[in-house]
C-alpha atoms as a PDB file:
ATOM      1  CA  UNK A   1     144.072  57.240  55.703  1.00  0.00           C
ATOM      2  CA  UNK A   2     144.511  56.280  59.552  1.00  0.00           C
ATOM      3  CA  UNK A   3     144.211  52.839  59.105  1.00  0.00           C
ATOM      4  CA  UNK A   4     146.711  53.014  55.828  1.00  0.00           C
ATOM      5  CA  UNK A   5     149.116  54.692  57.797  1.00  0.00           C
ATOM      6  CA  UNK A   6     148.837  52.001  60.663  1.00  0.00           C
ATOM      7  CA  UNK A   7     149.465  49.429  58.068  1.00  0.00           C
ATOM      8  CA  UNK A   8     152.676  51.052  56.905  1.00  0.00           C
ATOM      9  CA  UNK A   9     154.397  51.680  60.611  1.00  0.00           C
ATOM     10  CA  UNK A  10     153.331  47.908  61.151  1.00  0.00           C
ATOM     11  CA  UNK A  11     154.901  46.699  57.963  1.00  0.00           C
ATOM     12  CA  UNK A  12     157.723  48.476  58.806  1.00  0.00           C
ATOM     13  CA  UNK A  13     158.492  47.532  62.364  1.00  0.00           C
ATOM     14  CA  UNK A  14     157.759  43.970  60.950  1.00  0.00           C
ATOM     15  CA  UNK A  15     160.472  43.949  57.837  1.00  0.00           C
ATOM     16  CA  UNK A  16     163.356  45.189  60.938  1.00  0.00           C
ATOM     17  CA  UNK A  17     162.307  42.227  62.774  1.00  0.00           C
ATOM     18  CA  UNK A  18     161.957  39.557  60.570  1.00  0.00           C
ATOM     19  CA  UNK A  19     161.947  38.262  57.200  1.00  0.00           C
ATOM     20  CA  UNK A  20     158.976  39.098  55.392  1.00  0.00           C
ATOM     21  CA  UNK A  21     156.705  36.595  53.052  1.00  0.00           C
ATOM     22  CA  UNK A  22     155.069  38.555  49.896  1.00  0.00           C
ATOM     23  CA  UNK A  23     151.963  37.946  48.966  1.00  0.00           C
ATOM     24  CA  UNK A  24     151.037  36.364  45.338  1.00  0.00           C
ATOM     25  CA  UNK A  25     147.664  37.843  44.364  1.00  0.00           C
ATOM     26  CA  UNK A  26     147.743  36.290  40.650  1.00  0.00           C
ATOM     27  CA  UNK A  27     148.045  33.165  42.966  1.00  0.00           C
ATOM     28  CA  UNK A  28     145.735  33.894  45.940  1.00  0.00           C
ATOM     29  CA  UNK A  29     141.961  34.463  46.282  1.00  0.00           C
ATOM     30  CA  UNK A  30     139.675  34.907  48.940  1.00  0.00           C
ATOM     31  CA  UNK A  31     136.055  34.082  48.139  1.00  0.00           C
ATOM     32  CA  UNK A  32     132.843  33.958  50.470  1.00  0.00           C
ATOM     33  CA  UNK A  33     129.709  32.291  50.585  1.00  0.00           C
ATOM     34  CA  UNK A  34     126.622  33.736  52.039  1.00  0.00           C
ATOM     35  CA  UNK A  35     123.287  32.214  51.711  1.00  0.00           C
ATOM     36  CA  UNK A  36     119.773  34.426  50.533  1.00  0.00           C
ATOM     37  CA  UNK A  37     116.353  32.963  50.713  1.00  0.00           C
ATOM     38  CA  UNK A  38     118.444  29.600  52.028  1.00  0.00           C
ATOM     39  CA  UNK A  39     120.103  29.112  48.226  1.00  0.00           C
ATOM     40  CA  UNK A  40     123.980  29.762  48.472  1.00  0.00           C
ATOM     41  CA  UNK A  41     125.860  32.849  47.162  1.00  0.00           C
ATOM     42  CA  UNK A  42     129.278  33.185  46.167  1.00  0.00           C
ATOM     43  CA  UNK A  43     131.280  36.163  45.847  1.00  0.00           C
ATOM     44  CA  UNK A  44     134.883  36.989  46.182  1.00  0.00           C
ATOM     45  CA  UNK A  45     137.265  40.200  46.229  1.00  0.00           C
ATOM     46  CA  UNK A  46     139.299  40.937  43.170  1.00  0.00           C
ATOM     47  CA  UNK A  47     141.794  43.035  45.800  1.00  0.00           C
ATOM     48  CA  UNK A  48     143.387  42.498  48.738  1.00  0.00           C
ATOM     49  CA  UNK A  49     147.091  42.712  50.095  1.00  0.00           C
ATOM     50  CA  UNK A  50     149.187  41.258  53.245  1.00  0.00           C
ATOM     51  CA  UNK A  51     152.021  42.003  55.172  1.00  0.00           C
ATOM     52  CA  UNK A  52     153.298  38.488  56.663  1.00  0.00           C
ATOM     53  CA  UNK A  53     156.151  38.050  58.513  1.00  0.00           C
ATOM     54  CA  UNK A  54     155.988  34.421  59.598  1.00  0.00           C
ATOM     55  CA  UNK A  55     158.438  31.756  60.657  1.00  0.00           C
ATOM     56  CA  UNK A  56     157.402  28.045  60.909  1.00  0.00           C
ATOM     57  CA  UNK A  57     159.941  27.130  63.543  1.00  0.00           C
ATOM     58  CA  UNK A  58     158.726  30.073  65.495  1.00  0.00           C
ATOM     59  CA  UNK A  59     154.857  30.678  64.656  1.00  0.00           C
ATOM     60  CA  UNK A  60     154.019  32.584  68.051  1.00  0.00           C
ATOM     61  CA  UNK A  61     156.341  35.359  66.717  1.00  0.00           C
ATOM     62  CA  UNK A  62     154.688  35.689  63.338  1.00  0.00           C
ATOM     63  CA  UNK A  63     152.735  38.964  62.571  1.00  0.00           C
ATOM     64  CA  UNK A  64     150.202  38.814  59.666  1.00  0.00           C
ATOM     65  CA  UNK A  65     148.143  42.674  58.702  1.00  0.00           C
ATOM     66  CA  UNK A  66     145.240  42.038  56.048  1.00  0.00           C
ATOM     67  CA  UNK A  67     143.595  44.439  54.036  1.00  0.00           C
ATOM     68  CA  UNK A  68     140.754  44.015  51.609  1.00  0.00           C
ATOM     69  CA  UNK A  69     139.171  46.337  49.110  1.00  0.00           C
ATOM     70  CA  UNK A  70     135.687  45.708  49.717  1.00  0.00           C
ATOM     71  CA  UNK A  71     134.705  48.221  46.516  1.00  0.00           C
ATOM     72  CA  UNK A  72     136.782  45.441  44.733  1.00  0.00           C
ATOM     73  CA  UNK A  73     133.678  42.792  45.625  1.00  0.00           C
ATOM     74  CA  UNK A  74     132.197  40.604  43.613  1.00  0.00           C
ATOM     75  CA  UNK A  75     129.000  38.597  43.858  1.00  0.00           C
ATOM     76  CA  UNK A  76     126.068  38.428  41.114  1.00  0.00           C
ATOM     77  CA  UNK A  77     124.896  40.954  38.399  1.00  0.00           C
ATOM     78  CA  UNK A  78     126.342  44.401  38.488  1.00  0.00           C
ATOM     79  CA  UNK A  79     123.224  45.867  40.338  1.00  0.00           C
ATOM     80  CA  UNK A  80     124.219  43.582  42.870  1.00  0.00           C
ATOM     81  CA  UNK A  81     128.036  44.678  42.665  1.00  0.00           C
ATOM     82  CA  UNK A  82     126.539  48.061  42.718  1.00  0.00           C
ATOM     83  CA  UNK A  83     124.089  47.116  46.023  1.00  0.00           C
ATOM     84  CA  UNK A  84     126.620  46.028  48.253  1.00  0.00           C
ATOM     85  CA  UNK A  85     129.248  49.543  47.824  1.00  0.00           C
ATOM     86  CA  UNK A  86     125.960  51.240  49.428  1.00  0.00           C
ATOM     87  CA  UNK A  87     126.016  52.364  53.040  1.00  0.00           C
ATOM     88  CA  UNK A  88     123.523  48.925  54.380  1.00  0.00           C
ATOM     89  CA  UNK A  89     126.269  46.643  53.094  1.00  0.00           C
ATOM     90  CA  UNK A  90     129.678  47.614  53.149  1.00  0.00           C
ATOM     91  CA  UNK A  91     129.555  51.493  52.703  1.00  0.00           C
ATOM     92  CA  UNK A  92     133.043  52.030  51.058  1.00  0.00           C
ATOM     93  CA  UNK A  93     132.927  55.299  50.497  1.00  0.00           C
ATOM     94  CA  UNK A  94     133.131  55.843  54.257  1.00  0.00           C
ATOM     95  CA  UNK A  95     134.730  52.428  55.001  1.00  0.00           C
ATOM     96  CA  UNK A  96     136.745  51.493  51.741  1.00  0.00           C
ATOM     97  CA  UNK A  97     138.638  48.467  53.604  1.00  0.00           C
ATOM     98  CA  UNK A  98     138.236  45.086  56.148  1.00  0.00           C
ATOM     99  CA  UNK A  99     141.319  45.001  57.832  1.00  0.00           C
ATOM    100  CA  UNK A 100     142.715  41.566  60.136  1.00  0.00           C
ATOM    101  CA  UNK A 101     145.654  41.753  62.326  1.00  0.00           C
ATOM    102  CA  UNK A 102     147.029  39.081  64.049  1.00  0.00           C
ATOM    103  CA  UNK A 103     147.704  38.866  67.718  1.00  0.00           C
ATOM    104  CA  UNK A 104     148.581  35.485  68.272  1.00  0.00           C
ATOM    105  CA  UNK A 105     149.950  32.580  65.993  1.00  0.00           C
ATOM    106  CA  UNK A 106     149.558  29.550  67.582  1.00  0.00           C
ATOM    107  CA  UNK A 107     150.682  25.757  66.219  1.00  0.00           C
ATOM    108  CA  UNK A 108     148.606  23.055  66.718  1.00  0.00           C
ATOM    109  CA  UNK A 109     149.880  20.311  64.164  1.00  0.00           C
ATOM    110  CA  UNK A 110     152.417  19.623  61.576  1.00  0.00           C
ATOM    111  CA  UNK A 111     151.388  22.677  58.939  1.00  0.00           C
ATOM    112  CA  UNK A 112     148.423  23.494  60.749  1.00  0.00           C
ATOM    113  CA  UNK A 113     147.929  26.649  62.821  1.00  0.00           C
ATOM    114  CA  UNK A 114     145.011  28.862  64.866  1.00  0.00           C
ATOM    115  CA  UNK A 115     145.505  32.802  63.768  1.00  0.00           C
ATOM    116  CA  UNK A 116     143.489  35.092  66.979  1.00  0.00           C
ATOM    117  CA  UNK A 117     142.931  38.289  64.573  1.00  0.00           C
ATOM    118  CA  UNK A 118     140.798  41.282  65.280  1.00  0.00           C
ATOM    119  CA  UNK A 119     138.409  42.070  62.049  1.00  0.00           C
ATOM    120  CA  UNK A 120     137.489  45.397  61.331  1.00  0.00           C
ATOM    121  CA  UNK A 121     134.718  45.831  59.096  1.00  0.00           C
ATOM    122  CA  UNK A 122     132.616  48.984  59.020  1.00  0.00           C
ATOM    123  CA  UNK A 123     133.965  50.698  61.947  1.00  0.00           C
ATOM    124  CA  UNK A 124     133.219  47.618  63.613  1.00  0.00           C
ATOM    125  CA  UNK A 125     136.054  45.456  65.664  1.00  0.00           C
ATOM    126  CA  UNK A 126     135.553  41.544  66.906  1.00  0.00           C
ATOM    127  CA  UNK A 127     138.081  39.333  67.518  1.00  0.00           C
ATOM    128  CA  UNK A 128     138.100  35.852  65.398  1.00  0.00           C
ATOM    129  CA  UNK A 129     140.432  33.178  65.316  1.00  0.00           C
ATOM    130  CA  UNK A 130     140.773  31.141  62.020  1.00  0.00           C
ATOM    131  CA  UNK A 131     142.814  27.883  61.298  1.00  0.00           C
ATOM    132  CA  UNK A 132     145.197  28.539  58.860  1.00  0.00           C
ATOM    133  CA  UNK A 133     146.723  25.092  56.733  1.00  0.00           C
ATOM    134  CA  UNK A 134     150.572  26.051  55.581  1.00  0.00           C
ATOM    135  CA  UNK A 135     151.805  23.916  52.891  1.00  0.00           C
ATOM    136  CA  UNK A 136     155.752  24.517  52.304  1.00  0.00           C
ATOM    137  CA  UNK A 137     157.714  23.880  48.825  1.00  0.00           C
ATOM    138  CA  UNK A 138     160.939  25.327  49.390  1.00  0.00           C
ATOM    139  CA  UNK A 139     160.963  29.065  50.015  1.00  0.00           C
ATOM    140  CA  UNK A 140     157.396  29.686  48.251  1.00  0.00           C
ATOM    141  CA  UNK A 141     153.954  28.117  50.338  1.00  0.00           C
ATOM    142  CA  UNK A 142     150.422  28.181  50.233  1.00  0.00           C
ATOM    143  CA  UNK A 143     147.916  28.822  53.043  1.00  0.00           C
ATOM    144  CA  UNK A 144     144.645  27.722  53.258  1.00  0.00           C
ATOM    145  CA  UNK A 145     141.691  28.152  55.616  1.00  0.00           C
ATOM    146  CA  UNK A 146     137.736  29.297  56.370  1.00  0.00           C
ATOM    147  CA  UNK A 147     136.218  30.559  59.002  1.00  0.00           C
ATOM    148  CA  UNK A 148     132.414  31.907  60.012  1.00  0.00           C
ATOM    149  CA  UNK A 149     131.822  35.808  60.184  1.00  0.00           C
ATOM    150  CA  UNK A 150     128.602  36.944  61.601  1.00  0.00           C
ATOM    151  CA  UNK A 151     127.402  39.969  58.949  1.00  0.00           C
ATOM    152  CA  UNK A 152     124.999  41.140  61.557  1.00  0.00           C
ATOM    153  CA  UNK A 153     128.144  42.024  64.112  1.00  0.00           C
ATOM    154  CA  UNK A 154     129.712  43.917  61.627  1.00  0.00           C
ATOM    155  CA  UNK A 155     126.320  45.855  60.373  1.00  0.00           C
ATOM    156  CA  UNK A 156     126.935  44.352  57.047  1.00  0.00           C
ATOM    157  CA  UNK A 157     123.535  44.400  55.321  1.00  0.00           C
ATOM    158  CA  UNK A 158     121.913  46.733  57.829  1.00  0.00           C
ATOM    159  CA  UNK A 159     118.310  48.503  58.014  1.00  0.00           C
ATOM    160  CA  UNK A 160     115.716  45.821  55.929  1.00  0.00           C
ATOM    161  CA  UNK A 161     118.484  43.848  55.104  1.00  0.00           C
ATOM    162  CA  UNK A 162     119.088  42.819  58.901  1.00  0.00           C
ATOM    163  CA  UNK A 163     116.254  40.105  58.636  1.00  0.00           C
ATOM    164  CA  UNK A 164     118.445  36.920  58.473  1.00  0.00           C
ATOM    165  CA  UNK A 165     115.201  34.971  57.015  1.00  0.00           C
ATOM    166  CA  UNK A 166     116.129  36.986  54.002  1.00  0.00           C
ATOM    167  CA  UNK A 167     120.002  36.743  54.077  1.00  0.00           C
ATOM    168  CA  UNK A 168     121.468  34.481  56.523  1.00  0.00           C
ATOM    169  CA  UNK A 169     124.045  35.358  59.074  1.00  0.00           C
ATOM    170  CA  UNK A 170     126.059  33.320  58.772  1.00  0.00           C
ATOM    171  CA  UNK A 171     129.115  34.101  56.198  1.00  0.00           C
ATOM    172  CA  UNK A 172     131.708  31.422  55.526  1.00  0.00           C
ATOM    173  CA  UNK A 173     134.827  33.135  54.067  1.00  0.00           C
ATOM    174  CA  UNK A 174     137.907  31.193  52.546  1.00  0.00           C
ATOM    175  CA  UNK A 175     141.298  31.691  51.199  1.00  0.00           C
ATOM    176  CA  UNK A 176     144.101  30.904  49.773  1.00  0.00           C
ATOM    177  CA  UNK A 177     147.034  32.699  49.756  1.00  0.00           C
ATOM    178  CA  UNK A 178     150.121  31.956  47.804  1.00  0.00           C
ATOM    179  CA  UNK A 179     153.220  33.397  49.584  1.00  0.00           C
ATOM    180  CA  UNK A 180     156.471  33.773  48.409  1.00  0.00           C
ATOM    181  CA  UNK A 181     159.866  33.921  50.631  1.00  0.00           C
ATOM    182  CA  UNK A 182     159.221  31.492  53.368  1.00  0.00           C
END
């Protein structure tokens, strides 16, 4: 409830300060890829929602919230589906959402961009910073990019399922995010 309500003030103080993008889920997705017994996994999340307010002539005054549904995960067979709503993996009944908020937009070519976020995910807070790819058609765009979590740092997979011989560490997320009123 905290962290909905935190969402809301910060959508609000964003749509008095600038003009707001709106996300396109039938258009977006945001899919990971972790690897068990070294043979790749992929999964994704069915729900997720953003509050952007971004300008490209001014990126370092953009704000971008993130939430996921991390109930709304899928990867495998529904025993796995069922596995990973369990406290050792992402425990939504007492942690029902990831969250991202952006501290810093920062350009660093034509349509490309660095976004410093923190990532909450289980009660558990690390900064990351992920390139972001912005491609513009008129008012609607489309941004792109991956980045590396750690699952271990955010005690996702915990207890026996810590052992990163077993599942690896490493987690390489990606997106794509169709956005309408640039």
């Amino acid at each position: 409830m905290k962290k909905t309500l935190l969402l809301f003030l910060a959508a609000l103080a964003l749509s008095s300060a600038f003009a707001q993008q709106k996300l396109v889920p039938a258009q977006s997705e945001i899919v990971f890829v972790s690897k068990q017994l070294g043979v790749p996994v992929d999964g994704k999340f069915k729900k997720f929602d953003a509050q952007i307010a971004f300008d490209t002539k001014k990126p370092e005054t953009g704000k971008i919230n993130f939430a996921i549904d991390l109930g709304s995960a899928e990867i495998g067979d529904a025993e796995t589906i069922k596995e990973l709503k369990k406290p050792d993996w992402f425990s939504v009944v007492k942690f029902p959402q990831a969250t991202f908020a952006s501290s810093a937009i920062k350009a660093v070519g034509p349509g490309k961009y660095e976004v410093s976020e923190t990532l909450s995910i289980k009660g558990n807070t690390k900064p990351v910073v992920v390139p972001v790819t912005l491609v513009q058609t008129g008012t609607t765009g489309l941004a792109q990019g991956s980045f590396v979590l750690k699952r271990n740092d955010f005690q996702i997979g915990a207890g026996e399922w810590a052992d990163v011989s077993i599942v690896a560490n490493d987690v390489t997320v990606k997106f794509k995010l169709a956005l309408a009123g640039l």
